[in-house]
Protein backbone atom coordinates (compact mmCIF):
# COMPACT_ATOMS: atom_id res chain seq x y z
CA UNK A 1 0.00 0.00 0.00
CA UNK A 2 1.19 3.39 -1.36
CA UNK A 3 2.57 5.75 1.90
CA UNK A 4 1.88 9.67 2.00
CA UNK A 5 4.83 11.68 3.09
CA UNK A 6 4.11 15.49 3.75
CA UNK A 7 6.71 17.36 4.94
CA UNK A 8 5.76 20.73 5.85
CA UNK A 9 6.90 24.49 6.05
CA UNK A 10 6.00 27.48 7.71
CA UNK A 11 7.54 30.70 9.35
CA UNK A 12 7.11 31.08 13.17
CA UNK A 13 3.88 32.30 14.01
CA UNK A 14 2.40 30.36 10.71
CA UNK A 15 -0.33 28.26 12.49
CA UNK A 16 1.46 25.28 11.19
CA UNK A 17 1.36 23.39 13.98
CA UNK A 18 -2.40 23.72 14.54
CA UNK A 19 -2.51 22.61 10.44
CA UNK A 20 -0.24 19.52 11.26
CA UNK A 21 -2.78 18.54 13.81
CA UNK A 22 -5.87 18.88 12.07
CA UNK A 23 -4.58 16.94 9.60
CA UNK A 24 -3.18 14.07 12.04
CA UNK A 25 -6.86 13.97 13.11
CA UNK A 26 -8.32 13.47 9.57
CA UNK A 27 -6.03 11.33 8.21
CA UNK A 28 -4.45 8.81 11.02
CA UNK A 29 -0.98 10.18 9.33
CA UNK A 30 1.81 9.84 11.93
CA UNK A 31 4.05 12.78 12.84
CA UNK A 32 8.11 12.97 12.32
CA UNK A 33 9.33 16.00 14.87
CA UNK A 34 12.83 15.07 14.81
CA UNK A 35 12.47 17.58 18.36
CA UNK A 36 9.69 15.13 19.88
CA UNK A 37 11.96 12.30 18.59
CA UNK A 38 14.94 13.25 20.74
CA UNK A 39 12.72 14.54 23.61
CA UNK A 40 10.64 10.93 23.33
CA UNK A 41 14.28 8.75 23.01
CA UNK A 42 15.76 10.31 25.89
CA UNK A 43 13.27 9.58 28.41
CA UNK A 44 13.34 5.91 27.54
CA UNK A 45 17.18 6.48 27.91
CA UNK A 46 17.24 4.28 24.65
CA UNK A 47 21.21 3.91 22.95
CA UNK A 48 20.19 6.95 20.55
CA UNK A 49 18.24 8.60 23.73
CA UNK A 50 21.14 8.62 25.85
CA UNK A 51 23.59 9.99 23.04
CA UNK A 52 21.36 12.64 21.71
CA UNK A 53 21.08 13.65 25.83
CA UNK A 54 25.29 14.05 25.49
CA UNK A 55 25.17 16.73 22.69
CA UNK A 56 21.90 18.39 24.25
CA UNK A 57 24.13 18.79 27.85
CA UNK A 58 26.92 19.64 26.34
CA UNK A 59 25.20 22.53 24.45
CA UNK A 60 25.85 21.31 20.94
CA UNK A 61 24.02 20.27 18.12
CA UNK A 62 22.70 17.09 18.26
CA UNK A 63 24.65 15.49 15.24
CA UNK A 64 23.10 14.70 12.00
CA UNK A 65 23.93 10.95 12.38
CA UNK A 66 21.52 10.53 15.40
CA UNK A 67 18.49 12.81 13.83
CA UNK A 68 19.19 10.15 10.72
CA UNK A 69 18.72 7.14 12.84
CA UNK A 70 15.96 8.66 14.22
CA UNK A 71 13.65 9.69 11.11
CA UNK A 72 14.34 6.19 9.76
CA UNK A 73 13.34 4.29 12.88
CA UNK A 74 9.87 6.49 12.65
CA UNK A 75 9.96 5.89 9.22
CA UNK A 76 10.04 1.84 9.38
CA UNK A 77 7.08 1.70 11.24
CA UNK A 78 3.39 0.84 9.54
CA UNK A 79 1.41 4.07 8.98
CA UNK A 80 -1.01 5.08 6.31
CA UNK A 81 1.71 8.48 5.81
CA UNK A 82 3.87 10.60 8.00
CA UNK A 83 3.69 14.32 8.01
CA UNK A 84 7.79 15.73 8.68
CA UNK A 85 7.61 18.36 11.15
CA UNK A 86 10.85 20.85 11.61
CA UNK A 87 12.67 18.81 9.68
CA UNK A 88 14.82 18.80 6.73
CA UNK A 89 16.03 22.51 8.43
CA UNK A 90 18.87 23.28 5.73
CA UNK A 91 20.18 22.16 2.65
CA UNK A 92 22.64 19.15 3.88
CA UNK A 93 19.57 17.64 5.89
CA UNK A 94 17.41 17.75 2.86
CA UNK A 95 20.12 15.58 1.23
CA UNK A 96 19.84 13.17 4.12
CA UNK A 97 16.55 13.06 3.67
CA UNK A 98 16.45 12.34 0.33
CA UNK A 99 18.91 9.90 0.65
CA UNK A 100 16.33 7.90 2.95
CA UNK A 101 13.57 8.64 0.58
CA UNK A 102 15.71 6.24 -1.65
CA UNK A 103 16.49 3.16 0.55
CA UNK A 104 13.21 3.28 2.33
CA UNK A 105 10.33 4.51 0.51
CA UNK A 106 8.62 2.93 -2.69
CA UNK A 107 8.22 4.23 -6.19
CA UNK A 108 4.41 4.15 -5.14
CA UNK A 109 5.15 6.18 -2.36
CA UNK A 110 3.84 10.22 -2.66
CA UNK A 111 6.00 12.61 -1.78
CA UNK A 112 5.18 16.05 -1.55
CA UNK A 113 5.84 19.62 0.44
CA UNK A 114 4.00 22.01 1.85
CA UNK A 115 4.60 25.71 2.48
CA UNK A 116 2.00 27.82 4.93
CA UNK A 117 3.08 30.95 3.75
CA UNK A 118 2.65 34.31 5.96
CA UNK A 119 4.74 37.56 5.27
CA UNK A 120 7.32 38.62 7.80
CA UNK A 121 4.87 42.18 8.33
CA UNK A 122 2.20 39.05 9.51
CA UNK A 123 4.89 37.05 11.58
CA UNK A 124 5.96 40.22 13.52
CA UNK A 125 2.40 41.13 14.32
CA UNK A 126 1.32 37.42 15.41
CA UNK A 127 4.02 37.18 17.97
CA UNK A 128 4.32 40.71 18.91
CA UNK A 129 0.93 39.71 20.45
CA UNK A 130 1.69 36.53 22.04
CA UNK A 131 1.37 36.33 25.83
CA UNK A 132 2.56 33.24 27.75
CA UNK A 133 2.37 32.06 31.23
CA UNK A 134 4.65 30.16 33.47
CA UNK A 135 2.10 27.31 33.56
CA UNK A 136 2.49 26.50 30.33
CA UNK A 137 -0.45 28.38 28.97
CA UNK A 138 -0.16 30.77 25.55
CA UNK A 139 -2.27 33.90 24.71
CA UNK A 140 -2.92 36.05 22.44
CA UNK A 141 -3.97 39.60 22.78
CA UNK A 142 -5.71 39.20 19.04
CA UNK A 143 -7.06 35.33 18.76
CA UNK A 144 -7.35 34.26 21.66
CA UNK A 145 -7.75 36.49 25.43
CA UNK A 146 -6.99 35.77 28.87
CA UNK A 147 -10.33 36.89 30.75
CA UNK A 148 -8.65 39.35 32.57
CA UNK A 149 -6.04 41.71 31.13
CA UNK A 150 -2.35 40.30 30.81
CA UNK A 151 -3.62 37.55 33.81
CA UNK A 152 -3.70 34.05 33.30
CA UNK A 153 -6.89 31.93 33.05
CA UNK A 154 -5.54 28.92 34.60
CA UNK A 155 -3.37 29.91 37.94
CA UNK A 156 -3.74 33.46 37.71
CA UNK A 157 -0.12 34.15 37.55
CA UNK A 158 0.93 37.79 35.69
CA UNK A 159 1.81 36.94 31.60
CA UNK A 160 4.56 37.73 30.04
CA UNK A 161 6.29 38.26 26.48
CA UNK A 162 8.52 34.90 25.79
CA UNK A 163 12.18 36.44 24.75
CA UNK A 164 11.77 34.89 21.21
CA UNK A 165 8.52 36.85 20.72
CA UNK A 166 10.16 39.95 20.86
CA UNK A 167 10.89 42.46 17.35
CA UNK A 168 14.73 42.08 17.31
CA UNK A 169 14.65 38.28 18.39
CA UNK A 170 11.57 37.55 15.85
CA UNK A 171 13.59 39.48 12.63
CA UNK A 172 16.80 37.28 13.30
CA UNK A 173 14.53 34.02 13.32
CA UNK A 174 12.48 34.86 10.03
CA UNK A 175 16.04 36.21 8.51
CA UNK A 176 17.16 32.87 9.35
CA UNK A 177 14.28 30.84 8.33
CA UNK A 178 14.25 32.83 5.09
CA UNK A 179 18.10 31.68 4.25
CA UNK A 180 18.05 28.26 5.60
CA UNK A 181 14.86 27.28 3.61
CA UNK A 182 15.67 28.75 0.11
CA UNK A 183 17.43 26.08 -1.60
CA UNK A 184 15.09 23.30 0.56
CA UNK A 185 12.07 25.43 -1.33
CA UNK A 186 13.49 25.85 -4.41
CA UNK A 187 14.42 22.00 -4.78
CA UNK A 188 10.73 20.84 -3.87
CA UNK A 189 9.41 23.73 -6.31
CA UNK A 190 11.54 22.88 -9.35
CA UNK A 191 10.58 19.22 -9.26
CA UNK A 192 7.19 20.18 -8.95
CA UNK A 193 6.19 18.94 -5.60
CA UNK A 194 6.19 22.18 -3.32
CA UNK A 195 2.49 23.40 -2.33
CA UNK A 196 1.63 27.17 -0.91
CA UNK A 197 -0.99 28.00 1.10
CA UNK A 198 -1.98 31.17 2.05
CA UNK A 199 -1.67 31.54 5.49
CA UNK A 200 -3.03 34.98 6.43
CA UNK A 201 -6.65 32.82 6.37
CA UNK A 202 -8.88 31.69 8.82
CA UNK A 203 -7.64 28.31 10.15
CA UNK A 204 -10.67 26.27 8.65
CA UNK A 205 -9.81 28.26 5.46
CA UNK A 206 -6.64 27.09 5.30
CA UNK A 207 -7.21 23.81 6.09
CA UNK A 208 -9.95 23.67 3.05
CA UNK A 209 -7.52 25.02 0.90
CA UNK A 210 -4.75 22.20 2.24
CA UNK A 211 -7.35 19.17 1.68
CA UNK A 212 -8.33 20.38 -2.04
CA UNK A 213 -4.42 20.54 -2.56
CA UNK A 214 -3.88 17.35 -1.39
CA UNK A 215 -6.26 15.62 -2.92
CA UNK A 216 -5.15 17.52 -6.17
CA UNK A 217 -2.05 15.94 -5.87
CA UNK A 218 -3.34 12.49 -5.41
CA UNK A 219 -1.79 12.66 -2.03
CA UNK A 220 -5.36 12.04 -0.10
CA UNK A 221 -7.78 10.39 -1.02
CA UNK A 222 -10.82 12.67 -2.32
């Protein structure tokens, strides 16, 4: 049976993770966050667990070998499709990736990518907004309001503006983001398998305009 791999894009503030779910829900897809991975293998203090755990300690970058292993030991397992998450992140781990595609997929397989596309003018809005709590909870001042101003629903505790959320933090990630993702964008578009959605929508906008994509593509079933 033919597999569905989506591997999707989007700049900070995009919504994509609230896309990425939506579709886990309608399709039974499984998710690849190579993050979740690493999180996931090094509470169960697995072999890969327990060296990704070294590099994280240490304060370097957990080495492309051991996000490798990872992705293919997600990959091997039964699923209808898998929907990458955060990762490839730059050129060289797109070439992994591809790599993988190779040994482990089948010609049957569809492959394709998708890009949630919001302009930097939207990003810096978005998260300029963006209140968070201590107890885990997120705000925001536009979508979504504590009851009572910059309070939290839950334990009531004072919110605050996360350090990544703020204008000089947010232009070096989307400057970033923007030069890391060009050639990974550019490959996907010039084969013909790169997908943009608007994503200065409504979320059940976007997600319409995702399915009829996808089924386009022959990547869901219509």
């Amino acid at each position: 049976m033919a597999k569905a791999i989506l591997i999707v894009f989007g700049p900070p503030g995009s919504g994509k993770d609230t896309q990425i779910n939506l579709l886990l829900q309608k399709t039974g897809w499984k998710k690849i966050s190579t993050g979740e991975l690493l999180r996931a293998e090094s509470v169960l203090k697995s072999k890969l667990g327990k060296q990704a755990k070294k590099c994280m300690d240490a304060g370097d970058l957990v080495l492309n070998k051991l996000l490798i292993n990872l992705v293919i030991k997600k990959l091997k397992q039964k699923a209808k499709g898998f929907i990458f998450d955060g990762y490839p992140r730059n050129h060289g781990q797109l070439k992994d990736l591809l790599n993988m595609f190779k040994k482990y997929l089948k010609k049957s397989d569809k492959v394709l990518a998708l890009l949630i596309d919001v302009s930097d003018k939207e990003v810096k809005q978005r998260l300029s907004q963006r209140r968070v709590c201590a107890c885990g909870e997120v705000y925001h001042l536009k979508y979504n309001q504590p009851t009572s101003k910059n309070v939290c629903n839950i334990c009531r505790k004072k919110l605050f503006i996360r350090d990544d959320d703020k204008p000089k933090i947010i232009a070096h990630r989307l400057k970033i983001y923007r030069k890391n993702n060009k050639p990974i964008f550019d490959y996907w578009r010039n084969i013909g398998k790169l997908i943009k959605i608007n994503g200065e929508q409504s979320i059940d906008k976007i997600h319409k305009d995702l399915i009829i994509e996808l089924r386009k593509n022959e990547i869901l079933e219509k």
